[in-house]
N, C-alpha and C. Protein backbone atom coordinates (compact mmCIF):
# COMPACT_ATOMS: atom_id res chain seq x y z
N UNK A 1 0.83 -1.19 0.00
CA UNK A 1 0.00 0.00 0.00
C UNK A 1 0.87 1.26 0.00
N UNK A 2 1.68 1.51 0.63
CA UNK A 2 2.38 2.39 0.80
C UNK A 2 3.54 2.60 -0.48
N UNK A 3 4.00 1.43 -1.45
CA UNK A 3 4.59 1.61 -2.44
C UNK A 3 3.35 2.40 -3.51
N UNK A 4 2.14 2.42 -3.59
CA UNK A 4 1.13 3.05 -4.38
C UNK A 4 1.64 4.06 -3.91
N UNK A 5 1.11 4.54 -2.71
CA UNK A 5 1.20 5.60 -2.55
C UNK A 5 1.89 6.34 -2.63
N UNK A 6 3.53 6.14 -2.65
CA UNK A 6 4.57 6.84 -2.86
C UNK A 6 4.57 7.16 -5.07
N UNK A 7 4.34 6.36 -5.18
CA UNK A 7 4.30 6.34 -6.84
C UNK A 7 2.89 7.32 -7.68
N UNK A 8 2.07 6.98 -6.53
CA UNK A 8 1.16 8.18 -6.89
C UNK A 8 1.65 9.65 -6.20
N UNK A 9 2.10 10.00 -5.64
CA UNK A 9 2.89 11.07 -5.17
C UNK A 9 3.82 11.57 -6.09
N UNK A 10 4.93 10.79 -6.39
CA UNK A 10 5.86 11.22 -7.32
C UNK A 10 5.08 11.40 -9.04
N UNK A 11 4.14 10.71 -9.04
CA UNK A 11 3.27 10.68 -10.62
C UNK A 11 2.26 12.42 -10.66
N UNK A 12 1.92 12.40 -9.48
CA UNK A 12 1.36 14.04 -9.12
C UNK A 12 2.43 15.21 -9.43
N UNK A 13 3.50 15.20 -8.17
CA UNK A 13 4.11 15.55 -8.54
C UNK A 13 5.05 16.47 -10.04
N UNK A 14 5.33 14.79 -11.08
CA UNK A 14 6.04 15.64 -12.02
C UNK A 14 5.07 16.15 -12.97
N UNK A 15 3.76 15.29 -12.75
CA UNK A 15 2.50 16.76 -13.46
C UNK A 15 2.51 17.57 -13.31
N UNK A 16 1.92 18.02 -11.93
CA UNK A 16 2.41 19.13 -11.30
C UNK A 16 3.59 20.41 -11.96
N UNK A 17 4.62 19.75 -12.34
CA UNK A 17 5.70 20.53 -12.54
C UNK A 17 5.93 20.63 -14.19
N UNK A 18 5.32 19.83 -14.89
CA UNK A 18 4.97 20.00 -16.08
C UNK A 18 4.37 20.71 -16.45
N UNK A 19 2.86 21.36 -15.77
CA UNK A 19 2.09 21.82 -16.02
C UNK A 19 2.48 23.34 -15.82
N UNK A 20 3.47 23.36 -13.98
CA UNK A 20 3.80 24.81 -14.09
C UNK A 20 4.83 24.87 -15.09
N UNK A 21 5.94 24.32 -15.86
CA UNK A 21 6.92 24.65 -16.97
C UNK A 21 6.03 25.40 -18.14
N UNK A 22 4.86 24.33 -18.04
CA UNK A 22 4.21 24.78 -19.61
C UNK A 22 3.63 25.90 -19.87
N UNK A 23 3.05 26.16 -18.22
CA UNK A 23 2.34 27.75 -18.01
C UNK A 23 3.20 28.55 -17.85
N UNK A 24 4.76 28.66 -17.46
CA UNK A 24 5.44 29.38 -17.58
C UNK A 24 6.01 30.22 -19.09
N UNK A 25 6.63 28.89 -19.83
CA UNK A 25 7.10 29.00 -20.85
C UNK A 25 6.08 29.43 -22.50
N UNK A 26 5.04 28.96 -21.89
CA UNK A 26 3.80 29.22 -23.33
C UNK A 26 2.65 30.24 -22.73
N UNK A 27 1.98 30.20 -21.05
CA UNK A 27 1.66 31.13 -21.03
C UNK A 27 0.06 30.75 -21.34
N UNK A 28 -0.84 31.84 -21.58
CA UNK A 28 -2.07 31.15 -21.97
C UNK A 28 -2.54 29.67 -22.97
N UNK A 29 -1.85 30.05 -23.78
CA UNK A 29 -1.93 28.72 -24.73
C UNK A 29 -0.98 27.71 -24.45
N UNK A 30 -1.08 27.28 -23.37
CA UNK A 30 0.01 25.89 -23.13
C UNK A 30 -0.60 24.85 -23.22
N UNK A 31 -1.91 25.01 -23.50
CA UNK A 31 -2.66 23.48 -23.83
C UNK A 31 -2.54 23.43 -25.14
N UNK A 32 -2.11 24.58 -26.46
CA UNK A 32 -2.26 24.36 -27.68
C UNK A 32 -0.72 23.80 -28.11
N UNK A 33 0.58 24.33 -27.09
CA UNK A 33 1.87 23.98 -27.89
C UNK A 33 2.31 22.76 -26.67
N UNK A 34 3.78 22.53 -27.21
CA UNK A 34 4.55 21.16 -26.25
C UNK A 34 6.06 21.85 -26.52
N UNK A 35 6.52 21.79 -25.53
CA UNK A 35 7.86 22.18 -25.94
C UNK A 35 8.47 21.19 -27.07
N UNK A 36 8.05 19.99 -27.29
CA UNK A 36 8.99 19.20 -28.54
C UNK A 36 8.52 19.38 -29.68
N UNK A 37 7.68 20.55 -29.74
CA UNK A 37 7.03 21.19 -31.08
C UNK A 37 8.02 22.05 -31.48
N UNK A 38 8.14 23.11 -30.40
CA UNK A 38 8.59 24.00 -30.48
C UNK A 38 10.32 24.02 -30.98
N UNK A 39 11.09 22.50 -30.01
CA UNK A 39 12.52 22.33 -29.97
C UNK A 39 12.64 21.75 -31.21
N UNK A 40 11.66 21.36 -32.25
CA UNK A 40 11.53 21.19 -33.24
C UNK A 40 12.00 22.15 -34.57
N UNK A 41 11.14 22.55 -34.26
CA UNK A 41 11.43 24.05 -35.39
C UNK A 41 12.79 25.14 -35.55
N UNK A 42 12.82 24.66 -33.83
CA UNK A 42 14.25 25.60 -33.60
C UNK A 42 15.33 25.19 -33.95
N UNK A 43 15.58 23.35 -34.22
CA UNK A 43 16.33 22.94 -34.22
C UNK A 43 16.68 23.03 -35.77
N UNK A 44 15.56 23.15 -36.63
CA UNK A 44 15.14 22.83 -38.22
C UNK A 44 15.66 24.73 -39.04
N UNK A 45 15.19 25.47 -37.81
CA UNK A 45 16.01 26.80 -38.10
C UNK A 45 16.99 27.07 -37.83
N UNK A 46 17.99 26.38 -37.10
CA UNK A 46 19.23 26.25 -36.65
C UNK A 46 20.25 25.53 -38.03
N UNK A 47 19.23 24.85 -38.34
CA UNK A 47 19.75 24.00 -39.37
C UNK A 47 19.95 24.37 -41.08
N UNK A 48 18.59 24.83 -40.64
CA UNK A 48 19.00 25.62 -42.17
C UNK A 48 19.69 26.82 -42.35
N UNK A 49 19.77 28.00 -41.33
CA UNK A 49 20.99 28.62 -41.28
C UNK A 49 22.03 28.43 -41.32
N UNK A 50 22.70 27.41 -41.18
CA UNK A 50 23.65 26.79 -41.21
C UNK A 50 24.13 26.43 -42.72
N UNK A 51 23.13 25.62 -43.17
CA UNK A 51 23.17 25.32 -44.80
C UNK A 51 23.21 26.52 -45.53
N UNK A 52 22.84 28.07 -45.10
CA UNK A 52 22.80 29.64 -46.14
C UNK A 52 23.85 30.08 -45.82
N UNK A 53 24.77 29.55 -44.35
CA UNK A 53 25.67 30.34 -44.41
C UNK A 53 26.96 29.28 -45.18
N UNK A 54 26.71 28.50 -45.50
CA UNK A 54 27.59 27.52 -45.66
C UNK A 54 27.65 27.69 -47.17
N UNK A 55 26.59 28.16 -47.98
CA UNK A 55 26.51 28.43 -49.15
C UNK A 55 26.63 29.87 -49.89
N UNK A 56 26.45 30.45 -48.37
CA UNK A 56 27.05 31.97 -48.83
C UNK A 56 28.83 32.21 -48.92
N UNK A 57 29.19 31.14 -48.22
CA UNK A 57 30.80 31.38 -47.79
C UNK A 57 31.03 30.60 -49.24
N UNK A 58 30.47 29.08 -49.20
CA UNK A 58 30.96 28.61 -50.74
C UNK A 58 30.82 29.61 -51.89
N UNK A 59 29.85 30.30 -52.37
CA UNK A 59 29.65 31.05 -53.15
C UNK A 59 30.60 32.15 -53.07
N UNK A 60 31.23 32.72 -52.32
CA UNK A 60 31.98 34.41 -52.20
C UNK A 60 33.29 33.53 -52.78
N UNK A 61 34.05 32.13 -51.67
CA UNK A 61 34.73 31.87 -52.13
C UNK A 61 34.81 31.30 -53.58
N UNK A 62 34.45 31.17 -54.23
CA UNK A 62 33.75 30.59 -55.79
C UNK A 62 34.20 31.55 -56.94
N UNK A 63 33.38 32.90 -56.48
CA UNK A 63 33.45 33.97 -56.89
C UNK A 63 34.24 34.59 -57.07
N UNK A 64 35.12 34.42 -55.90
CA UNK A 64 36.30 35.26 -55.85
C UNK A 64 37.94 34.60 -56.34
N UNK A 65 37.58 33.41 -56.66
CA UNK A 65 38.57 32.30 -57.19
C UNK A 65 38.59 32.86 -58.70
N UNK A 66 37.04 33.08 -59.01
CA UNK A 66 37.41 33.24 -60.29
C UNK A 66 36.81 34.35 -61.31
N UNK A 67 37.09 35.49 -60.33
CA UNK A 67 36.92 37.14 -60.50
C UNK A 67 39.00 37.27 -60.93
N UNK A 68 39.39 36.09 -60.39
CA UNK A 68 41.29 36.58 -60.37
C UNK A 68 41.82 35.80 -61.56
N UNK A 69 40.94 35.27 -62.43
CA UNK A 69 41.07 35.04 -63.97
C UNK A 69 41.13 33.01 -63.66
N UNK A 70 40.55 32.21 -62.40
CA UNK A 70 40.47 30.91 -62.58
C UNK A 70 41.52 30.44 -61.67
N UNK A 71 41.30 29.06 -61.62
CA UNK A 71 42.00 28.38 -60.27
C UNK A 71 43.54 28.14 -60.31
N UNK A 72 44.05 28.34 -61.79
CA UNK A 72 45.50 28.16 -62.07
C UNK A 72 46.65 29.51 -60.66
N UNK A 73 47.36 29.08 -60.08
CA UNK A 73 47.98 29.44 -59.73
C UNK A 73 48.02 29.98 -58.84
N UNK A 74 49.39 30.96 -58.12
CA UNK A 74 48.61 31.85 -56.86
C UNK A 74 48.35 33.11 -57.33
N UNK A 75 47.83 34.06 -56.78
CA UNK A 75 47.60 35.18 -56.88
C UNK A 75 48.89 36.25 -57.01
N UNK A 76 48.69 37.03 -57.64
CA UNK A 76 50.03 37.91 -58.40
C UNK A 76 50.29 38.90 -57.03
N UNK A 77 51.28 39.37 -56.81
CA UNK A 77 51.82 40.20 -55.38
C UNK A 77 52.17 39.19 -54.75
N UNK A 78 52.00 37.68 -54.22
CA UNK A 78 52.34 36.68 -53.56
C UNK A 78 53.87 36.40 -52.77
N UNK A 79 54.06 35.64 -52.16
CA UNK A 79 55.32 35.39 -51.74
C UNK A 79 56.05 34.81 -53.17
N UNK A 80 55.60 33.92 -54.20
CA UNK A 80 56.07 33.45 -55.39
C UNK A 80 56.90 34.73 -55.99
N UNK A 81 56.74 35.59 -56.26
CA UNK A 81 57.12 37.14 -56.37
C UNK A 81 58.05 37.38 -56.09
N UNK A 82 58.45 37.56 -54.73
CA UNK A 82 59.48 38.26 -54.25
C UNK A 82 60.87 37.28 -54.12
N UNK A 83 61.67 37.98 -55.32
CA UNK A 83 62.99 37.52 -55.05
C UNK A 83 63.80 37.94 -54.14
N UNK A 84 64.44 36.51 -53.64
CA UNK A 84 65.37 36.44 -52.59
C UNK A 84 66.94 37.29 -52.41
N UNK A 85 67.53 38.09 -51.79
CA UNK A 85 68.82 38.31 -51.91
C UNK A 85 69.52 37.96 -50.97
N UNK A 86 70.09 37.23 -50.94
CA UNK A 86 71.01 36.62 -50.17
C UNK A 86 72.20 36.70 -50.18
């Protein structure tokens, strides 16, 4: 009897504390969202930012490879340039 009862206690309980998270964090409409809705989307916008910036950096570098007349060689002013006197 007393193992019920402890298990119904702790089962109150993390309701209890669910319910205040959800009214905290959502506020009136916490019966309409779930936080694994939400950690959802964030995670999916996290993600695709990631993929624009990843394609903005590929692209500049792209661009700029071959704004300097193509991938042959290094770039003119370079260390290749400067002769040595020794």
């Amino acid at each position: 009897m007393a193992r019920d009862y402890d298990s119904q206690l702790l089962e109150s309980v993390s309701v209890r504390r669910r319910r205040l998270r959800d009214a905290l964090l959502f506020g009136s409409e916490r019966v309409r969202r779930t936080l694994d809705e939400n950690l959802g989307k964030t995670f999916g916008g996290i993600a695709l930012a990631a993929v624009l910036c990843a394609g903005c950096v590929g692209w500049s570098f792209i661009s700029d490879r071959m704004s300097d007349g193509g991938f042959s060689g290094p770039r003119s002013g370079g260390i290749a340039g400067i002769a040595a006197s020794w």
